[in-house]
C-alpha atoms as a PDB file:
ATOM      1  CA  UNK A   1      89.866  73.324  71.930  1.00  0.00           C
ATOM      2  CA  UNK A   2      87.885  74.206  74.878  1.00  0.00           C
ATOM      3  CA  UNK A   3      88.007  72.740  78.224  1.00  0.00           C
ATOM      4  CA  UNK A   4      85.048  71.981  80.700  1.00  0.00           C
ATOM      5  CA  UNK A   5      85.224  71.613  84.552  1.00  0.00           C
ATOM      6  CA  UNK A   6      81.860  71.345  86.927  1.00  0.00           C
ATOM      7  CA  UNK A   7      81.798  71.796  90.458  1.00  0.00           C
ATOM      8  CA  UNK A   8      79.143  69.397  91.465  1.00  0.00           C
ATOM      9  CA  UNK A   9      76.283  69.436  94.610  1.00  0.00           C
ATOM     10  CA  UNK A  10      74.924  66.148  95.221  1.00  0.00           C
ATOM     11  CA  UNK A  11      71.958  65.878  97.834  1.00  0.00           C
ATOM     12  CA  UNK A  12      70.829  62.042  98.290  1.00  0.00           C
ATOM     13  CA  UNK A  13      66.938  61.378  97.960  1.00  0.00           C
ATOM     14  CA  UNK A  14      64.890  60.162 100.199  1.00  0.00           C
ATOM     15  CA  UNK A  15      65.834  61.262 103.348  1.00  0.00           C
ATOM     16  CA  UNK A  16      63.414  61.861 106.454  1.00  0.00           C
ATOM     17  CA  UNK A  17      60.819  63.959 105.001  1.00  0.00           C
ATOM     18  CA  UNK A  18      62.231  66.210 102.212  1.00  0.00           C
ATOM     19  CA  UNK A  19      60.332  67.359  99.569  1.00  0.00           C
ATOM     20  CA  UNK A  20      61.753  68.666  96.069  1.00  0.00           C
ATOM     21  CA  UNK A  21      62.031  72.403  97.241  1.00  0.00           C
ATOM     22  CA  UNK A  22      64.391  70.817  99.980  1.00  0.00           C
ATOM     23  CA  UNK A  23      66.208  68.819  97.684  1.00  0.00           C
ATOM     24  CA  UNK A  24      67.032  71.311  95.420  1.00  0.00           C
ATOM     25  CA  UNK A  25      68.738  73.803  97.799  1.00  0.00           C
ATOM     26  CA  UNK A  26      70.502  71.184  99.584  1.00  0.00           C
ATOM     27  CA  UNK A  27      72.306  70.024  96.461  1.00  0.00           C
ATOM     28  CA  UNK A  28      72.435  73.860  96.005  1.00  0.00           C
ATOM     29  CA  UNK A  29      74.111  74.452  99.208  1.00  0.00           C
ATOM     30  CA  UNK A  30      76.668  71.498  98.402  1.00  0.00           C
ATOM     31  CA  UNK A  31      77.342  73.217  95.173  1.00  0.00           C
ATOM     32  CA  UNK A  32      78.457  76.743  95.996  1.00  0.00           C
ATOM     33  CA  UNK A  33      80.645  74.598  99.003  1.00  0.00           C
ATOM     34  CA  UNK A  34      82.109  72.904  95.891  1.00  0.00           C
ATOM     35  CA  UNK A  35      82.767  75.973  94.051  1.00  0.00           C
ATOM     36  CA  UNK A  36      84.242  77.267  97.043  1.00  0.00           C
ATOM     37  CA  UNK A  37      86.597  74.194  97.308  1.00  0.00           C
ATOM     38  CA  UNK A  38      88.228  74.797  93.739  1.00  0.00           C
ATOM     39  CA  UNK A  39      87.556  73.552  90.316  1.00  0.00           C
ATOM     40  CA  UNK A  40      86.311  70.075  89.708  1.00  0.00           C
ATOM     41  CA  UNK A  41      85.365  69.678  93.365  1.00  0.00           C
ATOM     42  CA  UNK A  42      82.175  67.363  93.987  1.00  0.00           C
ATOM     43  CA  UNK A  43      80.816  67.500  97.692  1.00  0.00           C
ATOM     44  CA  UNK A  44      77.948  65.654  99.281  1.00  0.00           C
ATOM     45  CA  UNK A  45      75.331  67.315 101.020  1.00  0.00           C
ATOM     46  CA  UNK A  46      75.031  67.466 104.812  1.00  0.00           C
ATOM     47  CA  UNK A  47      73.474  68.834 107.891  1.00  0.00           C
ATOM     48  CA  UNK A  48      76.309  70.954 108.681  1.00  0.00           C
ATOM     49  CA  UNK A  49      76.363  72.772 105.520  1.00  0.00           C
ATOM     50  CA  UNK A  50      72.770  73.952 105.939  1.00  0.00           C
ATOM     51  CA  UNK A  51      73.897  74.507 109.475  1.00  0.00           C
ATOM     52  CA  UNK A  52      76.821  76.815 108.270  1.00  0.00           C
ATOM     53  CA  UNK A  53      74.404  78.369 105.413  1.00  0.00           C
ATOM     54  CA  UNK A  54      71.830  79.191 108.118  1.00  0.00           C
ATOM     55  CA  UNK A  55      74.376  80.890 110.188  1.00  0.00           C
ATOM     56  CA  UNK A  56      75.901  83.270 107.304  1.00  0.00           C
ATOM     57  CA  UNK A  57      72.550  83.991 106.883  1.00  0.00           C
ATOM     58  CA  UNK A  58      71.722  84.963 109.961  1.00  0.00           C
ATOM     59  CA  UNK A  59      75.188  86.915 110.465  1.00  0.00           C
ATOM     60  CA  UNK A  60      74.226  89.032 107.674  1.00  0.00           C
ATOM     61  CA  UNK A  61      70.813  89.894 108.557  1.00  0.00           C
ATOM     62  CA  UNK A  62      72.042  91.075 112.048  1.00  0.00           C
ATOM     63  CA  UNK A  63      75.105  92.955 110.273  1.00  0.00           C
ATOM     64  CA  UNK A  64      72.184  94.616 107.913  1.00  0.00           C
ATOM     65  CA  UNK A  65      70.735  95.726 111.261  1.00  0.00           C
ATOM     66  CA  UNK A  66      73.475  96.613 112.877  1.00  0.00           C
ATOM     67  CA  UNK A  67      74.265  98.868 109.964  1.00  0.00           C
ATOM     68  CA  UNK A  68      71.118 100.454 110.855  1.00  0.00           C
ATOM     69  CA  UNK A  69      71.264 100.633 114.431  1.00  0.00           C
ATOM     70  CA  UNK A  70      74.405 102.021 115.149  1.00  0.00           C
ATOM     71  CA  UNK A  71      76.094  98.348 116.405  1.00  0.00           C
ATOM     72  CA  UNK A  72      79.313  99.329 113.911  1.00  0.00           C
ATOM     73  CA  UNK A  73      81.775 100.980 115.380  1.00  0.00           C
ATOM     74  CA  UNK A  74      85.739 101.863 115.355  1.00  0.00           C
ATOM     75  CA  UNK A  75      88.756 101.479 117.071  1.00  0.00           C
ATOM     76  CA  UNK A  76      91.589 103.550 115.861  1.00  0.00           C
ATOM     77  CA  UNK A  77      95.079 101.853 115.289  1.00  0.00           C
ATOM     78  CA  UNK A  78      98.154 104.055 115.418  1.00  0.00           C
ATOM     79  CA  UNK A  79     100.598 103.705 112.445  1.00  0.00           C
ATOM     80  CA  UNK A  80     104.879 104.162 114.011  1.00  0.00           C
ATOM     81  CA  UNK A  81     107.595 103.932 111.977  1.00  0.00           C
ATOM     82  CA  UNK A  82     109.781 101.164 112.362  1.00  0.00           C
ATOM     83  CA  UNK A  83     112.858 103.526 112.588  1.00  0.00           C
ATOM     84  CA  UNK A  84     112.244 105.791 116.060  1.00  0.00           C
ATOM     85  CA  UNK A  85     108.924 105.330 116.602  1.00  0.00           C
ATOM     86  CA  UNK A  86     107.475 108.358 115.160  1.00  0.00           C
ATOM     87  CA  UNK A  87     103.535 108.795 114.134  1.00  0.00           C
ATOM     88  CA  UNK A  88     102.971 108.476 110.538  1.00  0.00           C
ATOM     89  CA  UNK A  89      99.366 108.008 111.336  1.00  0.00           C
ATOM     90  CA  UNK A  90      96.215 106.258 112.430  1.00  0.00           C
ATOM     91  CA  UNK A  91      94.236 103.105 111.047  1.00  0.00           C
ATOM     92  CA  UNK A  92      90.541 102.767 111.190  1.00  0.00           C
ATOM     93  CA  UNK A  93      89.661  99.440 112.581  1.00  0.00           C
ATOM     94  CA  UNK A  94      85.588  98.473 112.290  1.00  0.00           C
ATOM     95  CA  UNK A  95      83.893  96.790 115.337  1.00  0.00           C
ATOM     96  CA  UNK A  96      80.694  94.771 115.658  1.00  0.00           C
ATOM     97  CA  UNK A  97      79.220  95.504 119.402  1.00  0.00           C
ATOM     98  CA  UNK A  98      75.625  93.910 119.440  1.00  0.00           C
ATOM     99  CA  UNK A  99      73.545  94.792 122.470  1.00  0.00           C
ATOM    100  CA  UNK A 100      74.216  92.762 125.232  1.00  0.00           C
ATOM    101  CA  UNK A 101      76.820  91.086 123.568  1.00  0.00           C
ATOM    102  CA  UNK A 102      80.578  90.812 122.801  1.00  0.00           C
ATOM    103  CA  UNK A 103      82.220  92.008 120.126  1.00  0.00           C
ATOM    104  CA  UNK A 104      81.804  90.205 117.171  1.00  0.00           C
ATOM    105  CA  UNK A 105      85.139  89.484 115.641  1.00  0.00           C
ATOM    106  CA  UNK A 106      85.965  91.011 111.985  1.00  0.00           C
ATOM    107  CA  UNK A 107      87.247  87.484 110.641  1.00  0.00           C
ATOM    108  CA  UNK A 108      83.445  86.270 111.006  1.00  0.00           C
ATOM    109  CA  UNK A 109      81.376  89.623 109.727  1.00  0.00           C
ATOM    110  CA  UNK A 110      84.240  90.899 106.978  1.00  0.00           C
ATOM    111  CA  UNK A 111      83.691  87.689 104.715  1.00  0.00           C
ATOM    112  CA  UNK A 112      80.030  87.464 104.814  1.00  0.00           C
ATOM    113  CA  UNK A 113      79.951  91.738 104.085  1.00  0.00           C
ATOM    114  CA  UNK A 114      82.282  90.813 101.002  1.00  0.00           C
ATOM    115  CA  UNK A 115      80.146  87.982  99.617  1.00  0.00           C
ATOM    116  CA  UNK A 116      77.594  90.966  99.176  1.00  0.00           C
ATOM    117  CA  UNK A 117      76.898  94.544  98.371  1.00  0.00           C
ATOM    118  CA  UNK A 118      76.574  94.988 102.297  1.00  0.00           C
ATOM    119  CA  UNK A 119      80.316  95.656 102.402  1.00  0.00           C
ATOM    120  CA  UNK A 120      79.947  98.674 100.239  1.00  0.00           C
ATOM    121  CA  UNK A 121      77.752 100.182 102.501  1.00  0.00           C
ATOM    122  CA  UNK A 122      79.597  99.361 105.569  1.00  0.00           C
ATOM    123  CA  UNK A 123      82.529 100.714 103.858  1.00  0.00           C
ATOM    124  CA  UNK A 124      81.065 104.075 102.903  1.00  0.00           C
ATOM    125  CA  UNK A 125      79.880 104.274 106.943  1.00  0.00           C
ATOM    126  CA  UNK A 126      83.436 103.365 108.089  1.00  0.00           C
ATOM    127  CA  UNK A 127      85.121 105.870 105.782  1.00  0.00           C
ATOM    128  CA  UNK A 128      82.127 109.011 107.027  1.00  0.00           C
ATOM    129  CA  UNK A 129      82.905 108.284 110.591  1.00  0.00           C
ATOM    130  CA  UNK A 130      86.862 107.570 110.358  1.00  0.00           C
ATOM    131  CA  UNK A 131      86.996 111.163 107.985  1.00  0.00           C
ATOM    132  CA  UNK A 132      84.814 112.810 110.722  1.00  0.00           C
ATOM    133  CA  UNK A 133      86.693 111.707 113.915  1.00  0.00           C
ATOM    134  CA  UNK A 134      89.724 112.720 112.043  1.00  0.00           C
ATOM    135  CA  UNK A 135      88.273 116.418 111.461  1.00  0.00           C
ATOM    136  CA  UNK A 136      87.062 116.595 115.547  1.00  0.00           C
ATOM    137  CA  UNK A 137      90.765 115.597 116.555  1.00  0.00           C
ATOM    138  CA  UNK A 138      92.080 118.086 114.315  1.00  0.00           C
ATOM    139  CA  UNK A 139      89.163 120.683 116.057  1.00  0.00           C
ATOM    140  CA  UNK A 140      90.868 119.624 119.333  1.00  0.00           C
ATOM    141  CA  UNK A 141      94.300 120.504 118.456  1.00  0.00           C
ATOM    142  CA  UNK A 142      94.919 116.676 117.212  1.00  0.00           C
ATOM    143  CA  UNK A 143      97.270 117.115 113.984  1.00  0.00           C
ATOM    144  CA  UNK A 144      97.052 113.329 112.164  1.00  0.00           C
ATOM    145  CA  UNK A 145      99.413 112.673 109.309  1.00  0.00           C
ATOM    146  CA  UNK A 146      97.233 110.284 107.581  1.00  0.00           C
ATOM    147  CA  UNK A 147      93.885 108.619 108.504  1.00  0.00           C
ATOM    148  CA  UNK A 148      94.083 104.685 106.751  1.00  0.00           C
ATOM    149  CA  UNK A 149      90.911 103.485 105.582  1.00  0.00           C
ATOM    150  CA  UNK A 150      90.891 100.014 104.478  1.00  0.00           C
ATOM    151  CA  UNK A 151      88.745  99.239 101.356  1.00  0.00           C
ATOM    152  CA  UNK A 152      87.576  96.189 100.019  1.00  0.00           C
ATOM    153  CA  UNK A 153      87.990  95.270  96.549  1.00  0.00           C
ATOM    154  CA  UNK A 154      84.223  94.785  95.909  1.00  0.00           C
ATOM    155  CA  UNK A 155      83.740  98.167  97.185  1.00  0.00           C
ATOM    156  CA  UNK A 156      86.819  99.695  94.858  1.00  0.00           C
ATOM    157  CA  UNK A 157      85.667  98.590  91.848  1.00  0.00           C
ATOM    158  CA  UNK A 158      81.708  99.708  92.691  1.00  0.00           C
ATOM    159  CA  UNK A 159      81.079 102.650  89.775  1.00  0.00           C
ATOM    160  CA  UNK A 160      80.316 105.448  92.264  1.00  0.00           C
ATOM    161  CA  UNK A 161      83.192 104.775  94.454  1.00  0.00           C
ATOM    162  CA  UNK A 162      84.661 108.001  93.354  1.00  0.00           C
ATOM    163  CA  UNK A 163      82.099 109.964  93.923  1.00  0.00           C
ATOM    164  CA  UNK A 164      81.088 108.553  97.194  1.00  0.00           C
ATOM    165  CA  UNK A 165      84.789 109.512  98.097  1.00  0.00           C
ATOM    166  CA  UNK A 166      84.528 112.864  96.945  1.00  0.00           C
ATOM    167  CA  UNK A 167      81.130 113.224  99.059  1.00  0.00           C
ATOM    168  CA  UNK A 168      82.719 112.035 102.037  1.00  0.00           C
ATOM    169  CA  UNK A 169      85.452 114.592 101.811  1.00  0.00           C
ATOM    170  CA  UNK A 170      82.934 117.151 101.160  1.00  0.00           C
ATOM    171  CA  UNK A 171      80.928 116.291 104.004  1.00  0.00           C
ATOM    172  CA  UNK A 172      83.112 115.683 106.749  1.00  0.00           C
ATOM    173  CA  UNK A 173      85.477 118.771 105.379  1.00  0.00           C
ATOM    174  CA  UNK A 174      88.359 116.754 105.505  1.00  0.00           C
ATOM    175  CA  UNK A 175      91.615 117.397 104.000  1.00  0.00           C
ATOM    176  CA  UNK A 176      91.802 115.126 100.882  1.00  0.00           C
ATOM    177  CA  UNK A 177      95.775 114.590 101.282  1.00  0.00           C
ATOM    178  CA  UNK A 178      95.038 113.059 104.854  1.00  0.00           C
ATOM    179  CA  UNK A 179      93.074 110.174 103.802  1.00  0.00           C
ATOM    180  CA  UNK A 180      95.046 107.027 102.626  1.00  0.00           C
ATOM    181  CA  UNK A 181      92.739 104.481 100.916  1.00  0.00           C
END
């Protein structure tokens, strides 16, 4: 036996001006919303869809060149133990800082990253620079236990995550045992 669900897009036609190119990604846009709703979902399309497409869009195209440009940066997150208090560590914590700007918070940048390959290359910057301001504190007399780096899934199950690891270390000079994942 074999069971079929659809997760439907619906655009209504006509409307104002729209020609089939229109059409199409509107009821295209209203699809991946459904599939993003759950299984057997139907939604209608409307302006605020396009409106929230437009924006991821544009989000990610600014995180592309903020990747570029040097907006990324961290904040480091010390790690206690819940029992006296003592340092077991440090998290790395990635930052969006456009120019003349505020910080852009991770809850809107993170998701869009994950819904492409961007996040593996944001994650391979925030692991270089976490690994390399770990290895100046320990120049300065700084001894971490462990430096956490947080890594996506996407990124995890990418085939040269390994090796990018292992580059990394080698880079930076790192101690391997220091770096939680």
């Amino acid at each position: 036996t074999l069971h079929i669900g659809a997760s439907v897009g619906i655009s209504l036609f006509p409307t104002r001006e729209q020609t089939p190119a229109d059409l199409l990604k509107q009821a295209d846009t209203a699809m991946y919303q459904a599939k993003a709703a759950g299984r057997r979902v139907m939604r209608l399309f409307d302006s605020t869809m396009q409106r929230q497409a437009d924006r991821r869009l544009h989000i990610h195209n600014q995180l592309r060149n903020a990747l570029k440009n040097n907006e990324l940066l961290l904040h480091f997150q010390p790690q206690h133990m819940v029992d006296g208090g003592r340092l077991i560590g440090v998290e790395a914590l990635l930052r969006w800082q456009p120019p003349g700007r505020s910080l852009i918070s991770p809850a809107e940048f993170i998701p869009i990253a994950e819904e492409t390959d961007l996040i593996i290359d944001i994650g391979q910057w925030v692991m270089m620079e976490a690994c390399h301001q770990c290895v100046r504190w320990e120049e300065e007399g700084l001894q971490l236990p462990q430096l956490s780096v947080n890594v996506s899934a996407k990124q995890f199950h990418h085939p040269n995550f390994v090796d990018q690891v292992y580059e990394v270390l080698a880079s930076t000079g790192m101690e391997p045992s220091l770096l939680n994942l």
